[in-house]
PDB file of N, CA and C in Angstrom:
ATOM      1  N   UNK A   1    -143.030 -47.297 105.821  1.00  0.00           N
ATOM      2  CA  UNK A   1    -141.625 -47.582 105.773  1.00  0.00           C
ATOM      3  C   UNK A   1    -140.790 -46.325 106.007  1.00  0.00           C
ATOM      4  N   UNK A   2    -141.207 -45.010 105.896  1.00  0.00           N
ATOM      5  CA  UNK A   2    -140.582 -43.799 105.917  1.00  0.00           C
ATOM      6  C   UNK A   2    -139.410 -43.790 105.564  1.00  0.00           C
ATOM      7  N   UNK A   3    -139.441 -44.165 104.139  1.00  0.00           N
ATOM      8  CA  UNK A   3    -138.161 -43.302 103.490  1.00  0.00           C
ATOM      9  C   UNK A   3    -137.390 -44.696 102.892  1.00  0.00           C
ATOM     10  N   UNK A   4    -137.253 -45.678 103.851  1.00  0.00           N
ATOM     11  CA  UNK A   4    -136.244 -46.829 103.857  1.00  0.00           C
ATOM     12  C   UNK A   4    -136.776 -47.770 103.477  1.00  0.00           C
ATOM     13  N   UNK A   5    -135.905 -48.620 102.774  1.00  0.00           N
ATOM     14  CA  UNK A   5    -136.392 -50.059 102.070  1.00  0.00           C
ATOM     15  C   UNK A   5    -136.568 -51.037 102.949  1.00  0.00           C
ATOM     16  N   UNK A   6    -137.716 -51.818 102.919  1.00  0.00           N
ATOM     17  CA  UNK A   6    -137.839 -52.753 104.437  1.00  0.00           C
ATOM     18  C   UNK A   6    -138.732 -54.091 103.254  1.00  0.00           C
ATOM     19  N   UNK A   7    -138.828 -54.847 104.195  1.00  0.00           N
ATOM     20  CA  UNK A   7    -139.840 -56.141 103.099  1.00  0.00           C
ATOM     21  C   UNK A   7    -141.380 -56.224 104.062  1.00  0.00           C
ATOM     22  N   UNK A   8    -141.974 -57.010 103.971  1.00  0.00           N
ATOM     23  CA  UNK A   8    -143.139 -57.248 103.892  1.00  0.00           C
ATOM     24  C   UNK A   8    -143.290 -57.357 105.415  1.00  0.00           C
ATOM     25  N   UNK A   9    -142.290 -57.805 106.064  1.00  0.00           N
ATOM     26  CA  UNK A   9    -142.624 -58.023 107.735  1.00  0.00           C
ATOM     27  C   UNK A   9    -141.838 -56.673 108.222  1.00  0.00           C
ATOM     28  N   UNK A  10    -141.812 -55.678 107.588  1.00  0.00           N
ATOM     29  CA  UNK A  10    -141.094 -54.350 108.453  1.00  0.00           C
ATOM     30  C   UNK A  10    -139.802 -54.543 108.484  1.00  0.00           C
ATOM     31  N   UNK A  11    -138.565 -55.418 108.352  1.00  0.00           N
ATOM     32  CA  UNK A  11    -137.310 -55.597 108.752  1.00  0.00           C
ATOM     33  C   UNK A  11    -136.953 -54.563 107.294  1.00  0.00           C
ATOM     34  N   UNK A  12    -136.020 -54.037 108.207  1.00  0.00           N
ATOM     35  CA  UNK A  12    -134.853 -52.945 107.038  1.00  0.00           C
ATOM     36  C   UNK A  12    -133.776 -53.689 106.208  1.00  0.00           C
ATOM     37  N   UNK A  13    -133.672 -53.468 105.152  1.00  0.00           N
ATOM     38  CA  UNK A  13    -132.970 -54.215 104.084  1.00  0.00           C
ATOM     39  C   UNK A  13    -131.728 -53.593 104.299  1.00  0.00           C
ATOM     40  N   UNK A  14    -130.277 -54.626 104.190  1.00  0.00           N
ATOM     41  CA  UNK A  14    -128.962 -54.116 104.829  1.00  0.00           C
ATOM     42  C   UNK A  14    -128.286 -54.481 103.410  1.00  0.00           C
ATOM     43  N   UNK A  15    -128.679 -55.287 102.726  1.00  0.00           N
ATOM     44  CA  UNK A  15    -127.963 -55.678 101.723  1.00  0.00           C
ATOM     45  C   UNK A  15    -128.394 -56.245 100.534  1.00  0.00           C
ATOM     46  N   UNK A  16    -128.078 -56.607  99.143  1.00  0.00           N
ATOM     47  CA  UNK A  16    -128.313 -56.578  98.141  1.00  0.00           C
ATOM     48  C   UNK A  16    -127.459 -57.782  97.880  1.00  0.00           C
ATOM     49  N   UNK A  17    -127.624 -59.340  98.035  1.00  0.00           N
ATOM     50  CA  UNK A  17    -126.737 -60.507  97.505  1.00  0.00           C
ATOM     51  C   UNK A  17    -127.178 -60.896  95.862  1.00  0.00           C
ATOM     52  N   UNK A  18    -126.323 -61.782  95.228  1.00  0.00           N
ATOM     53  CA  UNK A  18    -126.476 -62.274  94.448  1.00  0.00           C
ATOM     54  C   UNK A  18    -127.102 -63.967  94.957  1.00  0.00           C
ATOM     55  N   UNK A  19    -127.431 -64.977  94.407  1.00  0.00           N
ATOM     56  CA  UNK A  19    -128.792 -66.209  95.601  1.00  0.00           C
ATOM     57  C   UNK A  19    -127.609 -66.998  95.560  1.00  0.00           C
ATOM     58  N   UNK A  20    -126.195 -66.749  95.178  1.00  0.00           N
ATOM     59  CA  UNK A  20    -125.187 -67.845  95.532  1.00  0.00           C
ATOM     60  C   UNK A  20    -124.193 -67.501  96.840  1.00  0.00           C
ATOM     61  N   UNK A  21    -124.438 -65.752  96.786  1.00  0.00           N
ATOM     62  CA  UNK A  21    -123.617 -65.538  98.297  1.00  0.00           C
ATOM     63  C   UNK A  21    -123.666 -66.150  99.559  1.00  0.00           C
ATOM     64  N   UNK A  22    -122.501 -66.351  99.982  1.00  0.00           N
ATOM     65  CA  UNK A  22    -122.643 -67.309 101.016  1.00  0.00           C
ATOM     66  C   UNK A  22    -122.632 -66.554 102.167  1.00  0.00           C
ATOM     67  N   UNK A  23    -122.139 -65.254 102.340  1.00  0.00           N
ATOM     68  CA  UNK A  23    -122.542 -64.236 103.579  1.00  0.00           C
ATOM     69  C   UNK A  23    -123.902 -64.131 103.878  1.00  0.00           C
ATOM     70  N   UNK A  24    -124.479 -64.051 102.776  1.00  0.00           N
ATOM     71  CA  UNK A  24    -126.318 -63.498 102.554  1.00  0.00           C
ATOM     72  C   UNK A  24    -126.628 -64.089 104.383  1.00  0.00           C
ATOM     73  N   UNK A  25    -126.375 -65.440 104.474  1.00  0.00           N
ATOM     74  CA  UNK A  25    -126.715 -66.258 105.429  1.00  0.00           C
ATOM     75  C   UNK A  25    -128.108 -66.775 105.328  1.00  0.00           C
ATOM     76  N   UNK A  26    -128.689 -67.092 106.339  1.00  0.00           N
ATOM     77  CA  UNK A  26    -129.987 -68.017 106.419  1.00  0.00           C
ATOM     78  C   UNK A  26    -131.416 -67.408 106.393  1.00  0.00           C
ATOM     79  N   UNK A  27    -131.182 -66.249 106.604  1.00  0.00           N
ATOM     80  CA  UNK A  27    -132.684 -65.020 106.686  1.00  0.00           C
ATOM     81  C   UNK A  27    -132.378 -64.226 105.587  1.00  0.00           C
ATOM     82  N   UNK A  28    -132.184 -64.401 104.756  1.00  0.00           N
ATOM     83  CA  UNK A  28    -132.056 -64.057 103.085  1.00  0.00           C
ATOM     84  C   UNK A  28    -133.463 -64.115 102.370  1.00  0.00           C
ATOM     85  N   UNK A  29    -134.319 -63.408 101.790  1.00  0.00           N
ATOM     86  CA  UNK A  29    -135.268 -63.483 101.095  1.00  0.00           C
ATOM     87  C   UNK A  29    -134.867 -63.000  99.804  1.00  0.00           C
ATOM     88  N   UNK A  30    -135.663 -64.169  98.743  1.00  0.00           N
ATOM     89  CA  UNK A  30    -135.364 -63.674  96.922  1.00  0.00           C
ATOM     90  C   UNK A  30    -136.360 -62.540  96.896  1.00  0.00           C
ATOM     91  N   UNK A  31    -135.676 -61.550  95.729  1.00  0.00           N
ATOM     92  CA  UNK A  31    -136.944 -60.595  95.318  1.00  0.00           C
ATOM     93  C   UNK A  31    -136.270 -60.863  93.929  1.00  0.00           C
ATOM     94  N   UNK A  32    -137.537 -59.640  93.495  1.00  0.00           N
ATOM     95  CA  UNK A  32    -137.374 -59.867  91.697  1.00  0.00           C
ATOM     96  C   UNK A  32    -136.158 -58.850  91.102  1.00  0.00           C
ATOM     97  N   UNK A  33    -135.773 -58.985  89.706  1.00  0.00           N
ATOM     98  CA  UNK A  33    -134.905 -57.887  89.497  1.00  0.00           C
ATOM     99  C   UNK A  33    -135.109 -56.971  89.312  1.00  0.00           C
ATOM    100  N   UNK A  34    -136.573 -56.614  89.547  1.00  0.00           N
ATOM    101  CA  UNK A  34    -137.054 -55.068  89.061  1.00  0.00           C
ATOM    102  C   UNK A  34    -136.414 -54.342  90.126  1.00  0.00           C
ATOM    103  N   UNK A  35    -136.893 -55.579  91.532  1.00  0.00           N
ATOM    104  CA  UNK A  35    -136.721 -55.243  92.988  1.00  0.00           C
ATOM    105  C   UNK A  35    -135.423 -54.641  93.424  1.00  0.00           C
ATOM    106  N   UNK A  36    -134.583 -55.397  93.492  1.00  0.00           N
ATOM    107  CA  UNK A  36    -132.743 -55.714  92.714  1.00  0.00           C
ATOM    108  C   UNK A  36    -132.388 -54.395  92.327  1.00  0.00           C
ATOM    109  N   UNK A  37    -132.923 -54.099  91.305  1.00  0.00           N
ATOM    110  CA  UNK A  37    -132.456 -52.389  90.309  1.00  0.00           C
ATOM    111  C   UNK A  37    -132.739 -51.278  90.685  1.00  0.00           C
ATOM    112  N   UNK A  38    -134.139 -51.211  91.688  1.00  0.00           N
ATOM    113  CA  UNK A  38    -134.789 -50.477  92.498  1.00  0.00           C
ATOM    114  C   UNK A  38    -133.964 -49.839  93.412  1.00  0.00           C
ATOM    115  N   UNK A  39    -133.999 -50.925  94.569  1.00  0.00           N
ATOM    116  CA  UNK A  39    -132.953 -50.981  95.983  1.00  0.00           C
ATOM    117  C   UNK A  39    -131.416 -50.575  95.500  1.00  0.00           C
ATOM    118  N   UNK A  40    -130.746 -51.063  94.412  1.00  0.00           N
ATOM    119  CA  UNK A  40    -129.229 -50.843  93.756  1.00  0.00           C
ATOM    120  C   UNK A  40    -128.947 -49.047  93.460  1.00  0.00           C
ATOM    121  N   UNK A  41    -130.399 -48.966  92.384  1.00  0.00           N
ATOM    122  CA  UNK A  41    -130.582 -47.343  91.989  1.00  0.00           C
ATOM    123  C   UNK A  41    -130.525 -46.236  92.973  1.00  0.00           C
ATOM    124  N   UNK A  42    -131.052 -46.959  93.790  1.00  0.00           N
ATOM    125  CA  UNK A  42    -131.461 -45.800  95.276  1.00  0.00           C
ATOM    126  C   UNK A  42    -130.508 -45.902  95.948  1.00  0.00           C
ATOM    127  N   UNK A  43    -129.606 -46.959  96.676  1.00  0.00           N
ATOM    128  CA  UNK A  43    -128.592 -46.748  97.185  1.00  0.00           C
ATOM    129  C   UNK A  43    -127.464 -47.459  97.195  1.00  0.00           C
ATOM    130  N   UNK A  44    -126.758 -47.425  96.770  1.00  0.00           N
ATOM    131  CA  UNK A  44    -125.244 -48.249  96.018  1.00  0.00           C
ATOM    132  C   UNK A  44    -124.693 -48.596  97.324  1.00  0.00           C
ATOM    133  N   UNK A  45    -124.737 -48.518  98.150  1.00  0.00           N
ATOM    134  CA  UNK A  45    -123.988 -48.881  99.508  1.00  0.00           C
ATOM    135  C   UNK A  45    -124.769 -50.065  99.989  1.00  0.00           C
ATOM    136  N   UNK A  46    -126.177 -50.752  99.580  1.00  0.00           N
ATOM    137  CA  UNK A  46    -126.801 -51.667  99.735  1.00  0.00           C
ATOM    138  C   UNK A  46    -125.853 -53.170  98.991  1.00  0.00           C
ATOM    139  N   UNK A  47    -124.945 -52.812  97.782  1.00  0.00           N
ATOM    140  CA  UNK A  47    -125.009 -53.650  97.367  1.00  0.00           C
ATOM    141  C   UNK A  47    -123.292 -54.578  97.799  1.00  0.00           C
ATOM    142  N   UNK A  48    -123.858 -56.319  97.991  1.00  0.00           N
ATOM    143  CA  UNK A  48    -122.519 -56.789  98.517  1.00  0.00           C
ATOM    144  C   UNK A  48    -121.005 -56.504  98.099  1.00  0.00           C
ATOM    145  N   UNK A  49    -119.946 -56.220  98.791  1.00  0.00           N
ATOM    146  CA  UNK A  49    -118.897 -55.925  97.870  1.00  0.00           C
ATOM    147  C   UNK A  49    -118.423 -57.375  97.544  1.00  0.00           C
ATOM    148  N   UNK A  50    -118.371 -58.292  98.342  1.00  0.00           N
ATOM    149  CA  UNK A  50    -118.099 -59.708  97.590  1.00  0.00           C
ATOM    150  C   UNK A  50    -118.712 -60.324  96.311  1.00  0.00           C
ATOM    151  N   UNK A  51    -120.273 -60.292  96.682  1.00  0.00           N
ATOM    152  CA  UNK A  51    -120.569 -60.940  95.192  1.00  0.00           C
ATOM    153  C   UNK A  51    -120.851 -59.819  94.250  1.00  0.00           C
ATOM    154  N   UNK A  52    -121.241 -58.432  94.352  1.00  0.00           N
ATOM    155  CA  UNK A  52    -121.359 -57.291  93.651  1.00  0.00           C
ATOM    156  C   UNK A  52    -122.586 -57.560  92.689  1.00  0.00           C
ATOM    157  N   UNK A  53    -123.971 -57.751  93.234  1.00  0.00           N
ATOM    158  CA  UNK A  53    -124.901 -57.587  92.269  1.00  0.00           C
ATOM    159  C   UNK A  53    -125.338 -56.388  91.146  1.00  0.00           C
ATOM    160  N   UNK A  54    -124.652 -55.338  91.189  1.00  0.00           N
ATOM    161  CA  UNK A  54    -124.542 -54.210  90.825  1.00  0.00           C
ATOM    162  C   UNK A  54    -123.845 -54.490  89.374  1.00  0.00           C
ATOM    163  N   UNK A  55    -122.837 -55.646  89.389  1.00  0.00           N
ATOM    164  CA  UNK A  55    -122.129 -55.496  88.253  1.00  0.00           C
ATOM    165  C   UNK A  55    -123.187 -56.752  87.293  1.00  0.00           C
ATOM    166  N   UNK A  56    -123.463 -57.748  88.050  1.00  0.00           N
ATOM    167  CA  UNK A  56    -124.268 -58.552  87.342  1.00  0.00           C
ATOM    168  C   UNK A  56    -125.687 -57.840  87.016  1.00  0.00           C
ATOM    169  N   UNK A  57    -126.303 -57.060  87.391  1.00  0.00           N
ATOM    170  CA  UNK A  57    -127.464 -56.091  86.863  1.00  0.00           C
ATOM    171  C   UNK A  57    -127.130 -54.998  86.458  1.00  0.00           C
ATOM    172  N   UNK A  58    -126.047 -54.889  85.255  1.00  0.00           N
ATOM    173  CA  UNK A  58    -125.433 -53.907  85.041  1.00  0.00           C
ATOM    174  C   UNK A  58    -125.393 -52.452  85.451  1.00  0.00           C
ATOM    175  N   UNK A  59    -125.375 -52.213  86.249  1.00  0.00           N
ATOM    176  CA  UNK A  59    -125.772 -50.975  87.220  1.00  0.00           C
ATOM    177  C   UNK A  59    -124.137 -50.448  87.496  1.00  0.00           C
ATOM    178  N   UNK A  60    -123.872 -49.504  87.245  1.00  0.00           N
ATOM    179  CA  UNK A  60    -122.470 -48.786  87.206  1.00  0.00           C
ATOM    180  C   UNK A  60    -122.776 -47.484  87.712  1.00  0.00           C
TER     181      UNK A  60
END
């Protein structure tokens, strides 16, 4: 992956939804919240500014 967060088929992760966002769109995959806190911790610019999973996984 060198360096960057990607999932299981190589695609680079652009964003961080909450599973009700409706931007997420149709190629949306769930991960866990460890996953969630991981990706959030490492880079805050991952996460949606509409639904803001950051504030619901208390991450400030």
């Amino acid at each position: 992956m060198g360096g960057r967060a990607g999932d299981r088929c190589g695609r680079r992760i652009v964003a961080v939804h909450q599973g009700w966002c409706r931007p997420a769109g149709p190629r949306v995959k769930g991960i866990s919240r460890e996953q969630a806190l991981s990706l959030v911790a490492g880079d805050t610019a991952l996460t949606c500014q509409r639904c803001q999973p950051d504030t619901q996984l208390s991450v400030l």
